[in-house]
N, C-alpha and C. Protein backbone atom coordinates (compact mmCIF):
# COMPACT_ATOMS: atom_id res chain seq x y z
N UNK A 1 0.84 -1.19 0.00
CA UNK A 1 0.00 0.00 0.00
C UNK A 1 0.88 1.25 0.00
N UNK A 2 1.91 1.19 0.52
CA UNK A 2 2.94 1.99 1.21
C UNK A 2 3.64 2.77 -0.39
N UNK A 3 3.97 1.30 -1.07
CA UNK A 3 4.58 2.05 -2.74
C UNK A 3 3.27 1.92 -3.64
N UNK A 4 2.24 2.13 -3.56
CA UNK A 4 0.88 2.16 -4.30
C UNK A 4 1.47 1.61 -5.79
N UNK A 5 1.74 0.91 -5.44
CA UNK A 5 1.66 -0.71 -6.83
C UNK A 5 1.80 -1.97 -6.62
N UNK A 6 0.77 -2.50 -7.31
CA UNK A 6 1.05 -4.05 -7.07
C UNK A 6 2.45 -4.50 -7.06
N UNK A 7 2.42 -5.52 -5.65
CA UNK A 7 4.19 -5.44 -5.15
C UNK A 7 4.68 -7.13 -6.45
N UNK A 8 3.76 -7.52 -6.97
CA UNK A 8 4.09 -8.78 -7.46
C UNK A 8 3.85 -8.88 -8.52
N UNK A 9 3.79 -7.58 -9.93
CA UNK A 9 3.60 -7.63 -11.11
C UNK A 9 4.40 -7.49 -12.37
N UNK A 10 4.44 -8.89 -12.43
CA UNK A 10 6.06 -9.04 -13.56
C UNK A 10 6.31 -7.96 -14.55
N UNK A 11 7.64 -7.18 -14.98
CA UNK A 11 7.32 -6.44 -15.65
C UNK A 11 7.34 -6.75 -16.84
N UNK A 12 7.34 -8.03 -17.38
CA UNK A 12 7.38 -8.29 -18.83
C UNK A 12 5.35 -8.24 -18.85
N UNK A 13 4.62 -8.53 -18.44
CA UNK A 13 3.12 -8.52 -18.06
C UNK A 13 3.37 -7.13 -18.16
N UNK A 14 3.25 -6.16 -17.64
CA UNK A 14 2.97 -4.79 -17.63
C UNK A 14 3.63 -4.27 -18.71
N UNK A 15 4.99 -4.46 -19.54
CA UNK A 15 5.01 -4.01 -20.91
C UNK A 15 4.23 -4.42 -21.86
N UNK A 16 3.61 -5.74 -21.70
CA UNK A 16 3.24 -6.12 -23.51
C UNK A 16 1.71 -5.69 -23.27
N UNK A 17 0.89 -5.40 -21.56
CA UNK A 17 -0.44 -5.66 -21.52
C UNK A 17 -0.69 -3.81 -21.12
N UNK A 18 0.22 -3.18 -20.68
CA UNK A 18 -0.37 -2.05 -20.29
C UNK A 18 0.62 -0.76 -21.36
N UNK A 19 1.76 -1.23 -21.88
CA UNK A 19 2.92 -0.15 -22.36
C UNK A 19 2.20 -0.15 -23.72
N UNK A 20 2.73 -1.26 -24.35
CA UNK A 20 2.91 -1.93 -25.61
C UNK A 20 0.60 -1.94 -25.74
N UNK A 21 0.17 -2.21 -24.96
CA UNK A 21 -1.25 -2.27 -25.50
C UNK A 21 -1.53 -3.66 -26.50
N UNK A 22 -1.00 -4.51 -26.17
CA UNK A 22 -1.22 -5.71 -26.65
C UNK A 22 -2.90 -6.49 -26.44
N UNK A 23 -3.37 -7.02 -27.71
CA UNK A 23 -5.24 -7.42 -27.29
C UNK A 23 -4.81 -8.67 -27.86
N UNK A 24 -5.86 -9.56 -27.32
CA UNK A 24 -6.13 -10.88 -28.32
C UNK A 24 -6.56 -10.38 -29.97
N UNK A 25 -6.96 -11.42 -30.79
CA UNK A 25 -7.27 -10.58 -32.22
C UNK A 25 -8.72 -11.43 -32.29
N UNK A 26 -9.14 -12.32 -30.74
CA UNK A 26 -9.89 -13.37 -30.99
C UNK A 26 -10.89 -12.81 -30.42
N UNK A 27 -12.34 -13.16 -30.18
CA UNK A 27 -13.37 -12.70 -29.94
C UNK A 27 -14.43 -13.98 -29.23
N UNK A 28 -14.52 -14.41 -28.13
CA UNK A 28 -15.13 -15.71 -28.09
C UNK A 28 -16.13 -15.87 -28.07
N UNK A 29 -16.62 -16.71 -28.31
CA UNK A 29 -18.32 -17.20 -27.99
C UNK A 29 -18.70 -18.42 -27.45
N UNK A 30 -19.62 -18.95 -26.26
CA UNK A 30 -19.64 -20.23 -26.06
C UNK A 30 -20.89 -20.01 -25.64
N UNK A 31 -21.55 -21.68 -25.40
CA UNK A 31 -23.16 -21.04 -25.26
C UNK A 31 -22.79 -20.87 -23.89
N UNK A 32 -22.33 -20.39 -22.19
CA UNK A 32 -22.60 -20.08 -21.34
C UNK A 32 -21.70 -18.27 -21.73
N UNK A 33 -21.18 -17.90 -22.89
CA UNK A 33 -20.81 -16.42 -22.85
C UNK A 33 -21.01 -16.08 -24.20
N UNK A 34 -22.70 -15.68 -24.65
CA UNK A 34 -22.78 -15.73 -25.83
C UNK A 34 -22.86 -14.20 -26.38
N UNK A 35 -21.61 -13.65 -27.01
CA UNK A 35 -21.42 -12.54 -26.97
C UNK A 35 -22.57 -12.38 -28.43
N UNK A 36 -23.37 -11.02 -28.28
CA UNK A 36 -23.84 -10.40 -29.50
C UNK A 36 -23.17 -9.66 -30.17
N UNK A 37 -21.85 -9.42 -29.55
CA UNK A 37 -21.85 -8.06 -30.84
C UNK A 37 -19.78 -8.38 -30.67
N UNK A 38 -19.07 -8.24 -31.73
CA UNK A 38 -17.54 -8.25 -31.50
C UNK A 38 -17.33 -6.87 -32.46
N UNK A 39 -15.97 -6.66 -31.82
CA UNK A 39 -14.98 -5.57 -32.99
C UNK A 39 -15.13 -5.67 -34.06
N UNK A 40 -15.13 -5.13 -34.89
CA UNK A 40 -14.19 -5.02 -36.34
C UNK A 40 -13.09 -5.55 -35.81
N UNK A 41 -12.81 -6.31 -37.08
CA UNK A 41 -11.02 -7.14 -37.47
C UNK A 41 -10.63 -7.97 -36.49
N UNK A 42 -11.69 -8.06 -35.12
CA UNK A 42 -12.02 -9.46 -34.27
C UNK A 42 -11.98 -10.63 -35.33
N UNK A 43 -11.17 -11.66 -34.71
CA UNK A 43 -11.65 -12.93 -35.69
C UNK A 43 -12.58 -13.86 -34.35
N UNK A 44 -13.73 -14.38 -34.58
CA UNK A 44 -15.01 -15.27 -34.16
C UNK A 44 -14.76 -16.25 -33.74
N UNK A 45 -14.04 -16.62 -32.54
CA UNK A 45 -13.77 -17.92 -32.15
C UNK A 45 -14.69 -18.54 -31.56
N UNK A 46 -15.41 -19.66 -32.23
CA UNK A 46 -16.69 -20.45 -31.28
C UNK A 46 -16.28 -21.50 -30.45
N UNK A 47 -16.44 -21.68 -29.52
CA UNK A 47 -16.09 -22.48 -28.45
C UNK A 47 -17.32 -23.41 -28.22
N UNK A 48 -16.89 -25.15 -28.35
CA UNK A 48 -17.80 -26.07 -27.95
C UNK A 48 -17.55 -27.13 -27.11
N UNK A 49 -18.66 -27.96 -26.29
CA UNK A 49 -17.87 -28.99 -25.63
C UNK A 49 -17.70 -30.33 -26.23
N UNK A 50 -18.75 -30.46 -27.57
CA UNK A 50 -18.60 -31.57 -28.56
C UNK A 50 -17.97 -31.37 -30.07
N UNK A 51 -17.91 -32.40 -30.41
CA UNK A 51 -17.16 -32.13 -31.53
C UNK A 51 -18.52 -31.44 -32.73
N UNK A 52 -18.27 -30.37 -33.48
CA UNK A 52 -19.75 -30.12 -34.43
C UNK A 52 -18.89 -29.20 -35.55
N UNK A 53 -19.39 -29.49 -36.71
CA UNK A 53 -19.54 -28.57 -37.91
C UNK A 53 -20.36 -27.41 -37.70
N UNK A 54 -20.08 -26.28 -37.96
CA UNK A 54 -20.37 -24.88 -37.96
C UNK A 54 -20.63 -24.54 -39.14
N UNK A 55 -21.88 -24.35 -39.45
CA UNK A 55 -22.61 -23.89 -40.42
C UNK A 55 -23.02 -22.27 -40.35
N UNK A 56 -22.55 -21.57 -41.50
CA UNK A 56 -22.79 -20.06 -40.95
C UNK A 56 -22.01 -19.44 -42.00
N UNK A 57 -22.88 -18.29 -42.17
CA UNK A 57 -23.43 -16.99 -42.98
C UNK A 57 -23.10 -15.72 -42.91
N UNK A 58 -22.78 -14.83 -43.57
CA UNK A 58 -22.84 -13.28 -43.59
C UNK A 58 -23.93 -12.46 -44.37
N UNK A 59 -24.33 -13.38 -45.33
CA UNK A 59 -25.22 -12.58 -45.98
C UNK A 59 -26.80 -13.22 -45.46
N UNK A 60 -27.15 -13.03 -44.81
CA UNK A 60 -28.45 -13.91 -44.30
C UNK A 60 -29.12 -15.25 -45.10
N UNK A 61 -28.30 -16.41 -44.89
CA UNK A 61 -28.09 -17.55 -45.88
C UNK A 61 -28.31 -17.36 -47.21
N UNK A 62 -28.17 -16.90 -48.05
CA UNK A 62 -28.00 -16.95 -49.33
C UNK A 62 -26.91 -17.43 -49.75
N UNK A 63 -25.34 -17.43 -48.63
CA UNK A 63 -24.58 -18.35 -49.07
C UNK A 63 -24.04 -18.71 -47.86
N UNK A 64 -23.96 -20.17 -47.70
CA UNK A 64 -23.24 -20.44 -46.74
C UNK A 64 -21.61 -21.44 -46.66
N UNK A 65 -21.47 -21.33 -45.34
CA UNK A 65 -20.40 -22.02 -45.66
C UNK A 65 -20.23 -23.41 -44.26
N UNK A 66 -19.24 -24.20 -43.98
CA UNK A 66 -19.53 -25.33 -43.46
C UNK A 66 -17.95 -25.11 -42.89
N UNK A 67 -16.93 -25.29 -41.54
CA UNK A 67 -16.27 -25.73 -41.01
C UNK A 67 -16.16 -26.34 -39.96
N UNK A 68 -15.37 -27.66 -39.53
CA UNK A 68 -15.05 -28.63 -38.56
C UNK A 68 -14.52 -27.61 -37.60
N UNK A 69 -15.36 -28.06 -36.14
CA UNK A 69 -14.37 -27.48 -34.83
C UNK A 69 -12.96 -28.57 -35.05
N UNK A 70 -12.05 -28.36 -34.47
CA UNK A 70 -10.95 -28.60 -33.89
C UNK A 70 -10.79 -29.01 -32.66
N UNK A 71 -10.33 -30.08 -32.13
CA UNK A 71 -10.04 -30.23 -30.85
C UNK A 71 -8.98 -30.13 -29.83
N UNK A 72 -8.94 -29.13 -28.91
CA UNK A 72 -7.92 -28.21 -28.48
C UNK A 72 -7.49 -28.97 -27.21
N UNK A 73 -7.60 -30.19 -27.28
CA UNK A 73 -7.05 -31.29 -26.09
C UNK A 73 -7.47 -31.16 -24.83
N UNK A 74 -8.11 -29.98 -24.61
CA UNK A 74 -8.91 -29.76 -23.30
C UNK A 74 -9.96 -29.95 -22.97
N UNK A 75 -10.81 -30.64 -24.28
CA UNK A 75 -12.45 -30.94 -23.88
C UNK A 75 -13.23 -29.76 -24.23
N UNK A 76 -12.28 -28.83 -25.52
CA UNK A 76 -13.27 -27.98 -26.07
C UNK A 76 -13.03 -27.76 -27.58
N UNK A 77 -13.53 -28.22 -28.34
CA UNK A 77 -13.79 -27.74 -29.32
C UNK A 77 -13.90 -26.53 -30.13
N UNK A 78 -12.93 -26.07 -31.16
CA UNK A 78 -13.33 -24.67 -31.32
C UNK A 78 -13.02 -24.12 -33.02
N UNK A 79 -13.57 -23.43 -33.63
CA UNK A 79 -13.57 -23.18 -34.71
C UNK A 79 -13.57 -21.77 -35.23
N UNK A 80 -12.24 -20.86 -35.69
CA UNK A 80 -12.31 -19.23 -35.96
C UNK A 80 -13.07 -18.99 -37.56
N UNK A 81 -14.31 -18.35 -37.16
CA UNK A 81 -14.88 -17.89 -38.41
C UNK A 81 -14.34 -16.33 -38.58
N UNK A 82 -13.69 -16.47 -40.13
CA UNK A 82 -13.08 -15.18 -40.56
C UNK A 82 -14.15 -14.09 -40.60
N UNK A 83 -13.63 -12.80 -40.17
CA UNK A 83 -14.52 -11.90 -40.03
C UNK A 83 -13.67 -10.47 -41.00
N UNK A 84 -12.89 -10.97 -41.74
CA UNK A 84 -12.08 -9.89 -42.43
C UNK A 84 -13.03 -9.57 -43.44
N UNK A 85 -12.81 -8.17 -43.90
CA UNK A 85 -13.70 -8.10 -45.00
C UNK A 85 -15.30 -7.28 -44.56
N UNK A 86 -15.88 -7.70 -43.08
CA UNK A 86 -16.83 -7.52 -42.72
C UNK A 86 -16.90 -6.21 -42.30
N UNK A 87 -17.74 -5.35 -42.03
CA UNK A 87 -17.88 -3.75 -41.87
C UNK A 87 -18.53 -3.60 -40.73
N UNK A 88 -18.68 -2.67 -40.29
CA UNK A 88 -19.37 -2.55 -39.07
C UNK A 88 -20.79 -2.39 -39.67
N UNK A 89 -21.97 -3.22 -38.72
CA UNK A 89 -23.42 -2.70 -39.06
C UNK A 89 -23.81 -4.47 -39.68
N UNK A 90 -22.43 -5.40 -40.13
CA UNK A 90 -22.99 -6.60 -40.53
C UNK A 90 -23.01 -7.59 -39.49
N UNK A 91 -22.83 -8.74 -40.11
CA UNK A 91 -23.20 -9.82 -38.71
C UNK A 91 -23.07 -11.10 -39.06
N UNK A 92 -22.33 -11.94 -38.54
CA UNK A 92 -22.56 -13.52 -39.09
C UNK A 92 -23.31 -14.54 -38.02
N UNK A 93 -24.00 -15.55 -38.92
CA UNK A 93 -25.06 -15.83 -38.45
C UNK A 93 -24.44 -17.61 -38.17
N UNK A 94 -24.83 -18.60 -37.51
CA UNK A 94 -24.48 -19.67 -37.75
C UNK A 94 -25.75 -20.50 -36.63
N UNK A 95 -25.21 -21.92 -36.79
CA UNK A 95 -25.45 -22.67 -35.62
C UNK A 95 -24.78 -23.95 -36.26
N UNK A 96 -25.19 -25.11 -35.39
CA UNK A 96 -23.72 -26.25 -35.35
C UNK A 96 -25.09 -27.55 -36.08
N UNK A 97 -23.91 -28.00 -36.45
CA UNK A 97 -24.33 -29.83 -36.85
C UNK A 97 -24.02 -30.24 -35.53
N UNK A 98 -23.97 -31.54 -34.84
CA UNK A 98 -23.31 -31.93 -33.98
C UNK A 98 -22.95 -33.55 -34.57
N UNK A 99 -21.81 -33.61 -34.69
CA UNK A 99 -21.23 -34.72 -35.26
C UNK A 99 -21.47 -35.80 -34.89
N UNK A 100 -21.36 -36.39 -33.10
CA UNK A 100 -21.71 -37.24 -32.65
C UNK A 100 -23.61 -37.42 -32.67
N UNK A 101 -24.40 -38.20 -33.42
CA UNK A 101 -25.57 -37.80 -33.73
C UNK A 101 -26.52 -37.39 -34.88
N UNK A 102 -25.30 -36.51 -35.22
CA UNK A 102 -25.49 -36.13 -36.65
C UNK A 102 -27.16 -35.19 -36.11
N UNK A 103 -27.30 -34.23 -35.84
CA UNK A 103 -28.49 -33.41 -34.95
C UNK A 103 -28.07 -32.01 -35.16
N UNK A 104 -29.13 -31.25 -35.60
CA UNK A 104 -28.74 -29.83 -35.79
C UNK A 104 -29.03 -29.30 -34.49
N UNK A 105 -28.44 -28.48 -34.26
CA UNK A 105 -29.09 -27.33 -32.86
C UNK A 105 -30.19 -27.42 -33.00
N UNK A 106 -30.84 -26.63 -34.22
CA UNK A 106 -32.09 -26.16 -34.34
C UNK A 106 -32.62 -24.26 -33.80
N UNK A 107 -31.22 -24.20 -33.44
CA UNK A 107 -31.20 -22.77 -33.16
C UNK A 107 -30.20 -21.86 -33.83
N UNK A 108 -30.28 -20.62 -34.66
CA UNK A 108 -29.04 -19.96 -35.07
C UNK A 108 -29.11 -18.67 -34.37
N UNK A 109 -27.59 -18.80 -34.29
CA UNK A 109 -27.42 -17.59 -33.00
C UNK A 109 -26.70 -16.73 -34.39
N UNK A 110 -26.72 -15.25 -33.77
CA UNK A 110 -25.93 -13.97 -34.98
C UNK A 110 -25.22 -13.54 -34.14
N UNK A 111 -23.81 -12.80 -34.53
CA UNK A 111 -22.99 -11.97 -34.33
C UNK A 111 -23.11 -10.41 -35.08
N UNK A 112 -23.01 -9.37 -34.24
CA UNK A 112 -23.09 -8.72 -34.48
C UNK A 112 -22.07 -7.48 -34.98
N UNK A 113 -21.21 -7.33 -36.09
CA UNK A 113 -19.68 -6.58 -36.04
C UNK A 113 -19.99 -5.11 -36.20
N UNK A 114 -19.50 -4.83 -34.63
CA UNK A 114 -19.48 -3.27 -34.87
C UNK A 114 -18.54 -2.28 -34.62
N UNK A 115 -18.18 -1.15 -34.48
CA UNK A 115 -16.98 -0.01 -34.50
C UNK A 115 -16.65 0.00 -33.07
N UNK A 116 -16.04 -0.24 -32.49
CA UNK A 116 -16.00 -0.15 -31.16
C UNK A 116 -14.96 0.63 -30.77
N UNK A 117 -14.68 1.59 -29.82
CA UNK A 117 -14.05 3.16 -30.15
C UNK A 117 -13.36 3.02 -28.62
C-alpha cells in the first residue's frame, strides 16, 4: 500500500499488456458467454464442448459455408470464423451440426460486427 503498486507484477506482463497495448485478435463465444456483438477485425472464435460442424453466414443464408471445430485437447472444441472483410453494421449468423448424432441445434445464433471506439 505503502509504494501504491502491485508489489508482485512481472514487468514483462505490464510491458506487452499495459505499455505496448497488446489485445487478443480473438473474440469468443460459447453457449454459457454468448457474446452479441464483436470488434471489427475481431476474428469469431466459437467455443464447444462436442465435436460439431459450424454452419454459418454473412449474408443472411444466401450463401453459406460449413467448417469442422478442432479439438484443443482440453475438452473444447473450437472453430475461428473469418470476419475480415466484414464492416461494421454486418453480422454472421451460424449454428452447429453436432457430429456425434449427426443433430442440428435447431437454433441460429448472430454476431453482431461493430466499431467499437
Amino acid at each position: 500500500m505503502k509504494d501504491r503498486r502491485v508489489f508482485d507484477t512481472p514487468k514483462q506482463t505490464v510491458k506487452r499488456y499495459q505499455v505496448e497495448g497488446v489485445t487478443s485478435q480473438l473474440a469468443p463465444w460459447r453457449f454459457n458467454l454468448k457474446c452479441r456483438s464483436i470488434p471489427v477485425g475481431k476474428l469469431l472464435r466459437i467455443e464447444v464442448l462436442a465435436p460439431a460442424k459450424v454452419h454459418w453466414t454473412t449474408d443472411a443464408w444466401r450463401n453459406t459455408h460449413d467448417l469442422s471445430t478442432a479439438d484443443s485437447g482440453l475438452g473444447v472444441y473450437f472453430v475461428d470464423l473469418p470476419t475480415d472483410g466484414l464492416s461494421s453494421g454486418s453480422s454472421i449468423m451460424f449454428t452447429f451440426l453436432w457430429v456425434q448424432g449427426q443433430r442440428w441445434e435447431g437454433t441460429d445464433f448472430e454476431v453482431a460486427i461493430e466499431h467499437i471506439s
